[in-house]
PDB file of N, CA and C in Angstrom:
ATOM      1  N   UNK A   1     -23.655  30.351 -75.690  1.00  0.00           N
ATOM      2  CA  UNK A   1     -23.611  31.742 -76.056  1.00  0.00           C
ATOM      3  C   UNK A   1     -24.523  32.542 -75.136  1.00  0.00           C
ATOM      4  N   UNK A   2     -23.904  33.652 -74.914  1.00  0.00           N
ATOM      5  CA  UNK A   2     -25.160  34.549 -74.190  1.00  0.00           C
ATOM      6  C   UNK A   2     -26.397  35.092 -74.614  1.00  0.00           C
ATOM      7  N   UNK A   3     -26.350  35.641 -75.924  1.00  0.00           N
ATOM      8  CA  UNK A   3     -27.437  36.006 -76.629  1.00  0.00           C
ATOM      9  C   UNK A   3     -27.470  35.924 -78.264  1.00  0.00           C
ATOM     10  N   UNK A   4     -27.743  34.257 -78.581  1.00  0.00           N
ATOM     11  CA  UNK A   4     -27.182  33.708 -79.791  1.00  0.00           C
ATOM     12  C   UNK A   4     -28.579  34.543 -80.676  1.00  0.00           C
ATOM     13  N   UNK A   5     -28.191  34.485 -81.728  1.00  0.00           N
ATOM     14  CA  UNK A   5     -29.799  34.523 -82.615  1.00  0.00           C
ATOM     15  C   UNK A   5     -30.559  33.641 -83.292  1.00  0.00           C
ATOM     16  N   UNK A   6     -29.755  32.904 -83.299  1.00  0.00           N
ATOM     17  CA  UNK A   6     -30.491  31.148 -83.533  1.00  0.00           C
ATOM     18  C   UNK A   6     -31.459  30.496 -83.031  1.00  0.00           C
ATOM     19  N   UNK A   7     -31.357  30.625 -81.335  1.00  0.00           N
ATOM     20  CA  UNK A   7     -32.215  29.593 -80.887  1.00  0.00           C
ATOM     21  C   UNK A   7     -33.094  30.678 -79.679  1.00  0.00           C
ATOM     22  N   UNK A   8     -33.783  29.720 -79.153  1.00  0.00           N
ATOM     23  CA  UNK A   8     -34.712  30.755 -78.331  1.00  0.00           C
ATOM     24  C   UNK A   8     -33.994  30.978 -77.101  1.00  0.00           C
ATOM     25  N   UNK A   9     -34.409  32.308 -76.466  1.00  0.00           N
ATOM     26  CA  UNK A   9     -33.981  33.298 -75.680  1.00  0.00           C
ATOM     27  C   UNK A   9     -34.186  32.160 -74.074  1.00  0.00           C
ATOM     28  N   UNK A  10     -35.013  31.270 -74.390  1.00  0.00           N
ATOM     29  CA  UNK A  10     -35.029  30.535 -73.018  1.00  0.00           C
ATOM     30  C   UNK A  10     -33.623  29.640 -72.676  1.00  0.00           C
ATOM     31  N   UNK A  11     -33.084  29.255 -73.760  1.00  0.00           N
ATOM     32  CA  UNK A  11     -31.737  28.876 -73.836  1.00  0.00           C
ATOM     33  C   UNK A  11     -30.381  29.251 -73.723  1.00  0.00           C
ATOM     34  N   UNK A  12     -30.579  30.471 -73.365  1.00  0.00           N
ATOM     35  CA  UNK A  12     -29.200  31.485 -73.617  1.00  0.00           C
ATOM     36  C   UNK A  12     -28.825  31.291 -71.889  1.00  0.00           C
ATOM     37  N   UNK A  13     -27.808  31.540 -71.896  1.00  0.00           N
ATOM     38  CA  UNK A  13     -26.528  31.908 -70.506  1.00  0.00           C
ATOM     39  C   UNK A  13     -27.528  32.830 -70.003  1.00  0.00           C
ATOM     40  N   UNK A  14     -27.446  34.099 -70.656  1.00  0.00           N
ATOM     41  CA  UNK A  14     -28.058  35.285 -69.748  1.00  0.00           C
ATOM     42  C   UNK A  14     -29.842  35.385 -69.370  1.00  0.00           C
ATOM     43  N   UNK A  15     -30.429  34.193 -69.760  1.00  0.00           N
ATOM     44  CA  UNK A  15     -32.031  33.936 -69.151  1.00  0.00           C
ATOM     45  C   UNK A  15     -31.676  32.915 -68.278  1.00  0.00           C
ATOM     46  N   UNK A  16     -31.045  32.226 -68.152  1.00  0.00           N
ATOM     47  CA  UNK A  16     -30.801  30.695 -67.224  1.00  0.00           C
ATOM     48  C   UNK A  16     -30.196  31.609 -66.182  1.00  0.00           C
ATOM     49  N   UNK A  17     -28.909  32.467 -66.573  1.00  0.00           N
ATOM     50  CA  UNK A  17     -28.089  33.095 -65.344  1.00  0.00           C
ATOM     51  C   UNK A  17     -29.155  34.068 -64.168  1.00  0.00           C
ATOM     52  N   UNK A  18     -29.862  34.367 -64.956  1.00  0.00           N
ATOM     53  CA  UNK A  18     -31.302  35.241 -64.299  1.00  0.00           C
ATOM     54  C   UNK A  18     -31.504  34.610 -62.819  1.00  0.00           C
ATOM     55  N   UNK A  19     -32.143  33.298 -63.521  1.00  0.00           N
ATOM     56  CA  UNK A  19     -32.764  32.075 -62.734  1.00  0.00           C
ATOM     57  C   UNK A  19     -32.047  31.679 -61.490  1.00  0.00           C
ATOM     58  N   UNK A  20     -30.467  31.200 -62.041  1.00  0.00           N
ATOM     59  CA  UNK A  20     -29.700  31.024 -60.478  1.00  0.00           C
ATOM     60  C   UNK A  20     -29.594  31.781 -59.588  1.00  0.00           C
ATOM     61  N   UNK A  21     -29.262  33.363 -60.256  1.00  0.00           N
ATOM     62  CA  UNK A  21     -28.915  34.955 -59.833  1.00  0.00           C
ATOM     63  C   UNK A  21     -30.423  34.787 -58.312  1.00  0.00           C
ATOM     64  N   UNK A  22     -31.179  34.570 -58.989  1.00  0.00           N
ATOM     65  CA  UNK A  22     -32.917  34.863 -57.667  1.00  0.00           C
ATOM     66  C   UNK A  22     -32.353  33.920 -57.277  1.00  0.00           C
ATOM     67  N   UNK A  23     -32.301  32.654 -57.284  1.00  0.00           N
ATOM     68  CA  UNK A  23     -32.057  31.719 -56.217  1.00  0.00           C
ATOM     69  C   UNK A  23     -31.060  32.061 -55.465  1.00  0.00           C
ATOM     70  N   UNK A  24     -30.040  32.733 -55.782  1.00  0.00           N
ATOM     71  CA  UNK A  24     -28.662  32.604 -54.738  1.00  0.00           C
ATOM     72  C   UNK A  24     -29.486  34.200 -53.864  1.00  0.00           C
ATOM     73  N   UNK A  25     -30.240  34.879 -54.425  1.00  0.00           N
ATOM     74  CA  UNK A  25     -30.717  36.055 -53.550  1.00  0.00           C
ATOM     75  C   UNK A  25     -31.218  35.988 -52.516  1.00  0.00           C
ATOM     76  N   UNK A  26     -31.657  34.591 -52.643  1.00  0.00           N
ATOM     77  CA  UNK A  26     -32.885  33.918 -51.743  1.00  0.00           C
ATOM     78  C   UNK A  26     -32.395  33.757 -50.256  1.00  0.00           C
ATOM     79  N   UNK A  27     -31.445  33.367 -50.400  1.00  0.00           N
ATOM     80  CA  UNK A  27     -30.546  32.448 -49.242  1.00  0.00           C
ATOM     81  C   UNK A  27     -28.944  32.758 -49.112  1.00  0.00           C
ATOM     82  N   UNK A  28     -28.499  34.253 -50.589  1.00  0.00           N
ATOM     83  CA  UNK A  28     -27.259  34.513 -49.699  1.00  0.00           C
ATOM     84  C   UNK A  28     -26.165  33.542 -49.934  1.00  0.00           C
ATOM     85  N   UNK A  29     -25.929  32.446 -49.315  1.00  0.00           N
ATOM     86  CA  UNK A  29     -24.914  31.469 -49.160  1.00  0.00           C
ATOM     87  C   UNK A  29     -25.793  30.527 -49.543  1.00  0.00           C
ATOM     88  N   UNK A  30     -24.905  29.514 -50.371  1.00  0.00           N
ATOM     89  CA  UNK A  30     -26.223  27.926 -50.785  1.00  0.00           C
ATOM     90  C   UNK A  30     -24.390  27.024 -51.253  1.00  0.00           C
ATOM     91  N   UNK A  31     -24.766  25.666 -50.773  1.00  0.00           N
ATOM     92  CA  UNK A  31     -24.129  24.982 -51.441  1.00  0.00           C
ATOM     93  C   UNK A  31     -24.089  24.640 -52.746  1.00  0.00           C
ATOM     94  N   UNK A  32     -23.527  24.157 -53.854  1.00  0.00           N
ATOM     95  CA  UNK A  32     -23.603  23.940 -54.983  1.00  0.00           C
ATOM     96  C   UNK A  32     -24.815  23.410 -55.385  1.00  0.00           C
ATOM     97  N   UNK A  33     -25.304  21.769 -55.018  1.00  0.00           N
ATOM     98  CA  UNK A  33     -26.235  20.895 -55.474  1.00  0.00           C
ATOM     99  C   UNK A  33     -27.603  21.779 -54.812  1.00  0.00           C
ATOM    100  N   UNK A  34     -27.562  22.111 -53.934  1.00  0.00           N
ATOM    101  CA  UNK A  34     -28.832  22.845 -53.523  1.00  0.00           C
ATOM    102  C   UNK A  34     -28.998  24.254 -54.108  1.00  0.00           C
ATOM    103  N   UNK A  35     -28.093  24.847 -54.555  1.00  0.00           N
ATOM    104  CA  UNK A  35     -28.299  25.566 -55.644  1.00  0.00           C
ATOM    105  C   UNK A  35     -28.978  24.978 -57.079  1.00  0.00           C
ATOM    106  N   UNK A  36     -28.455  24.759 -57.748  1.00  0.00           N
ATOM    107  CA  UNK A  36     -28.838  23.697 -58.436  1.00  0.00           C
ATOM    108  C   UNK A  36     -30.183  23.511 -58.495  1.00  0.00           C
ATOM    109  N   UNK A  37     -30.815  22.859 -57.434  1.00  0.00           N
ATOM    110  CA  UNK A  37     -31.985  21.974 -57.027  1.00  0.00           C
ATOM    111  C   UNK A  37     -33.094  23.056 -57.274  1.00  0.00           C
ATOM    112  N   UNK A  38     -32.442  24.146 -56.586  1.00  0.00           N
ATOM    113  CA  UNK A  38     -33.366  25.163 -56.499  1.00  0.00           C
ATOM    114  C   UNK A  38     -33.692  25.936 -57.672  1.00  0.00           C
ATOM    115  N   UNK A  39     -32.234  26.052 -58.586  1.00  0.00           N
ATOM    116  CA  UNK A  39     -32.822  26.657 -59.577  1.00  0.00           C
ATOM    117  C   UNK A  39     -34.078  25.945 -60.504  1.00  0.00           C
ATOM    118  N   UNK A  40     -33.182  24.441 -60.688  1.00  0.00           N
ATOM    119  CA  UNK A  40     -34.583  23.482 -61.712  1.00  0.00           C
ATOM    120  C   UNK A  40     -35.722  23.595 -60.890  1.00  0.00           C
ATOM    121  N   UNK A  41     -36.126  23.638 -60.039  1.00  0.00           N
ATOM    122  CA  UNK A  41     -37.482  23.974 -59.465  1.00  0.00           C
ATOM    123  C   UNK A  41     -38.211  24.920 -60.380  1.00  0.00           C
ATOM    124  N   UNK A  42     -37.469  26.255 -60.766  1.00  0.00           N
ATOM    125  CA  UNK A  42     -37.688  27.280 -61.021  1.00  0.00           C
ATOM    126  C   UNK A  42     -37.615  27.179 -62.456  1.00  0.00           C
ATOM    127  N   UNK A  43     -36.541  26.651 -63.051  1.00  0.00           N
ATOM    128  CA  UNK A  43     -36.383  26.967 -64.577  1.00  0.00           C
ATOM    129  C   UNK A  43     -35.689  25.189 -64.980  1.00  0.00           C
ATOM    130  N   UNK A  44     -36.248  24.657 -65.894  1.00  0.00           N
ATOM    131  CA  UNK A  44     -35.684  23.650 -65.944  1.00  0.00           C
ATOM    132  C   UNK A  44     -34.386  23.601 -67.078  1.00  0.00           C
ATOM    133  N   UNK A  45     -33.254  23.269 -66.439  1.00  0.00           N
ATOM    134  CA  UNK A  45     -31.642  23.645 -67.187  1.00  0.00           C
ATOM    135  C   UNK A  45     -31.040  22.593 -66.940  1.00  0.00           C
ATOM    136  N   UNK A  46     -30.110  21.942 -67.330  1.00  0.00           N
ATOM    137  CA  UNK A  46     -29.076  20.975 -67.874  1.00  0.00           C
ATOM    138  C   UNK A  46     -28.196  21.401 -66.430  1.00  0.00           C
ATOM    139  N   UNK A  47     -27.544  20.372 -66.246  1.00  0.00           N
ATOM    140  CA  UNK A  47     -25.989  20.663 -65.553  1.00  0.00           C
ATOM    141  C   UNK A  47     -24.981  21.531 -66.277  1.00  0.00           C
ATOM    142  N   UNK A  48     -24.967  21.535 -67.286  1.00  0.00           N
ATOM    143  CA  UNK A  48     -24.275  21.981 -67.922  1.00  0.00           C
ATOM    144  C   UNK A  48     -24.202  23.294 -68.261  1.00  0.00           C
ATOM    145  N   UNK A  49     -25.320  23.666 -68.206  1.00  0.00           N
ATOM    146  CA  UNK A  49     -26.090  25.272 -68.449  1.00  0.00           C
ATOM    147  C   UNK A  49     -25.471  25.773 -66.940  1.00  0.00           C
ATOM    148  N   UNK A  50     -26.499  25.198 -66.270  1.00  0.00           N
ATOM    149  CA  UNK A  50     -26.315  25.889 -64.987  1.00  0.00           C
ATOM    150  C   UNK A  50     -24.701  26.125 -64.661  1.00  0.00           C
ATOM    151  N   UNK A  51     -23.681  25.526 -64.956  1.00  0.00           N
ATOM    152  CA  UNK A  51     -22.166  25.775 -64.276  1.00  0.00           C
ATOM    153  C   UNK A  51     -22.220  26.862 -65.668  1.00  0.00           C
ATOM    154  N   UNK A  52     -22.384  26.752 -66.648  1.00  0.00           N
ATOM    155  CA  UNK A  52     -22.267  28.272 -67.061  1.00  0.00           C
ATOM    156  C   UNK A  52     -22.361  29.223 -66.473  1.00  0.00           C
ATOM    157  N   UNK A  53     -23.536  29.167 -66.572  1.00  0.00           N
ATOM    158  CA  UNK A  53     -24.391  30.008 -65.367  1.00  0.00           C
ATOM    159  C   UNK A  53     -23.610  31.052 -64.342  1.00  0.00           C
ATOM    160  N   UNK A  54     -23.085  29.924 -63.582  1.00  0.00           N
ATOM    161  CA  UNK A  54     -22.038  30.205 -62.774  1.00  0.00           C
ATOM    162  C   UNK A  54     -21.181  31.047 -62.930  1.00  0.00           C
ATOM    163  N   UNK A  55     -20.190  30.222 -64.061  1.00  0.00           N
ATOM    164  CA  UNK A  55     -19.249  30.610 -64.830  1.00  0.00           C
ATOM    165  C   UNK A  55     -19.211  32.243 -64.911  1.00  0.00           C
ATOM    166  N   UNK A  56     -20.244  32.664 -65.448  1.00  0.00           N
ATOM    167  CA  UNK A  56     -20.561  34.033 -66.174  1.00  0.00           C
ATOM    168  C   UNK A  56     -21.170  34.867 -64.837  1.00  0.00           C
ATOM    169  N   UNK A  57     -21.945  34.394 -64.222  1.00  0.00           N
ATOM    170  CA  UNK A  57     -21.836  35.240 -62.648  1.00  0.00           C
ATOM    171  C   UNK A  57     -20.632  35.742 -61.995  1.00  0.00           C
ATOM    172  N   UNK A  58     -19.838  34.017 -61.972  1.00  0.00           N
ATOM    173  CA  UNK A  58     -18.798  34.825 -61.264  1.00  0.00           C
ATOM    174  C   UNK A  58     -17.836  35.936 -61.983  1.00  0.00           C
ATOM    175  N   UNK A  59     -17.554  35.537 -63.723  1.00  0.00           N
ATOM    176  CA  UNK A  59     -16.957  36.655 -64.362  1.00  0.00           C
ATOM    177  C   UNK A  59     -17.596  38.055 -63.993  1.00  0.00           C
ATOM    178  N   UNK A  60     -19.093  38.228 -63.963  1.00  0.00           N
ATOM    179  CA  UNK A  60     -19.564  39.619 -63.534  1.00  0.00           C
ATOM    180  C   UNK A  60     -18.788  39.574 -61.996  1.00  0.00           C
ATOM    181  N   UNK A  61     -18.938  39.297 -61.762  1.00  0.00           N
ATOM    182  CA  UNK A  61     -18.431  39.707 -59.582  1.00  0.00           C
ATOM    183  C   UNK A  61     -19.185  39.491 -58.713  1.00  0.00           C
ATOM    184  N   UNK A  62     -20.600  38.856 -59.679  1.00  0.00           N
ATOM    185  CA  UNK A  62     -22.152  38.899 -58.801  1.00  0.00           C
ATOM    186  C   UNK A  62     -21.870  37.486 -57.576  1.00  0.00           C
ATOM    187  N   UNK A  63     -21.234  36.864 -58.124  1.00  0.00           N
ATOM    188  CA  UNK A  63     -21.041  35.580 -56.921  1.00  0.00           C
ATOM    189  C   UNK A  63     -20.145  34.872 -56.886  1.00  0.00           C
ATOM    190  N   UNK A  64     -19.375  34.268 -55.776  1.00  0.00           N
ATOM    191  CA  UNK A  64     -18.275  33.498 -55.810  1.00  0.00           C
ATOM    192  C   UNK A  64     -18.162  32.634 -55.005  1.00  0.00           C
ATOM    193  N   UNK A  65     -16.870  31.626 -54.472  1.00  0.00           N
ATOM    194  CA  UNK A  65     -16.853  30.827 -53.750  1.00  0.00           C
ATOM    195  C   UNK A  65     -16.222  31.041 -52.116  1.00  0.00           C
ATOM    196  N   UNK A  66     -17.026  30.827 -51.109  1.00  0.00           N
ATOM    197  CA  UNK A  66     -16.242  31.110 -49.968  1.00  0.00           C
ATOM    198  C   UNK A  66     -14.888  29.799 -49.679  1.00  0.00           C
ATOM    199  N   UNK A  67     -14.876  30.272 -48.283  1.00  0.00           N
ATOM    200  CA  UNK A  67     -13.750  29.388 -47.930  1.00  0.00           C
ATOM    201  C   UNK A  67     -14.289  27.860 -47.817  1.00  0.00           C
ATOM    202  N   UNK A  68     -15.257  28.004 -47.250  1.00  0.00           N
ATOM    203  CA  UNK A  68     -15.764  26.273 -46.989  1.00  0.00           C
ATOM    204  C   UNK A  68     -16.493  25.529 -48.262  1.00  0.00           C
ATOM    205  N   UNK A  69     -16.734  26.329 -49.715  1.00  0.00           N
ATOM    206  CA  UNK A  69     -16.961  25.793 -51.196  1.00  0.00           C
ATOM    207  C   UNK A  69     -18.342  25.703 -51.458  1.00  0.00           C
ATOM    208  N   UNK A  70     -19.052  27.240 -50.847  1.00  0.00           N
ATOM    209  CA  UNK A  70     -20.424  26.942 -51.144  1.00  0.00           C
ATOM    210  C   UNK A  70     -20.248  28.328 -51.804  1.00  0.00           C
ATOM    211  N   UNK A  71     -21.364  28.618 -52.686  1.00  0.00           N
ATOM    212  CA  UNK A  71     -21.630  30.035 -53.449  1.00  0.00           C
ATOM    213  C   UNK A  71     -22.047  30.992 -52.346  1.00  0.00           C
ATOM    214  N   UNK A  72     -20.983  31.707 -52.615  1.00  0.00           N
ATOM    215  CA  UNK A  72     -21.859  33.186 -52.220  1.00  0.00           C
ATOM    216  C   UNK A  72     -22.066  34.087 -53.144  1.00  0.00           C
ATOM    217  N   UNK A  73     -23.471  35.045 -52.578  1.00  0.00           N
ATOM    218  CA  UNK A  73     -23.519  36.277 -53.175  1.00  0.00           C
ATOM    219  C   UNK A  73     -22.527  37.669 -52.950  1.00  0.00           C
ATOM    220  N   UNK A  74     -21.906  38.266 -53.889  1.00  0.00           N
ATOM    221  CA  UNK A  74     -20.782  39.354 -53.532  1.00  0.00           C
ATOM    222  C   UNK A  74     -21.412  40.459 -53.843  1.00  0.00           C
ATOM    223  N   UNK A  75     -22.487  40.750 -53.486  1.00  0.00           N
ATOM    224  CA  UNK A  75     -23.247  42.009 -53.062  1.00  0.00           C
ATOM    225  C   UNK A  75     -24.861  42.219 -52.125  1.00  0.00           C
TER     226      UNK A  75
END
């Protein structure tokens, strides 16, 4: 969920999505796993979280996949 009321706010889509969002700022273009890498540095998240993560970035428009299958930033 993005902003459940149950559990704590460190757990939600939209505090984890934060986390990847700076990392992909960082560097623009990043492959998947080094995305990844970089975010748990920063925030420690599940695999599972993090492709949310994703998930819900790319629904905003904030990032997507180029031709060669690494994330980009789309602004």
């Amino acid at each position: 969920m993005l902003i459940p009321d149950n559990i704590h706010p460190e757990q939600t889509i939209y505090f984890n999505g934060a986390y990847v969002l700076k990392a992909i700022q960082e560097h623009r273009v990043m492959n998947f796993l080094d995305l990844y890498i970089e975010t748990k540095t920063e925030q420690d998240m599940s695999m599972p979280v993090f492709v949310l993560c994703l998930d819900w970035l790319f629904l905003l428009n904030l990032i997507k996949l180029n031709d060669s299958g690494k994330v980009e930033l789309c602004f």
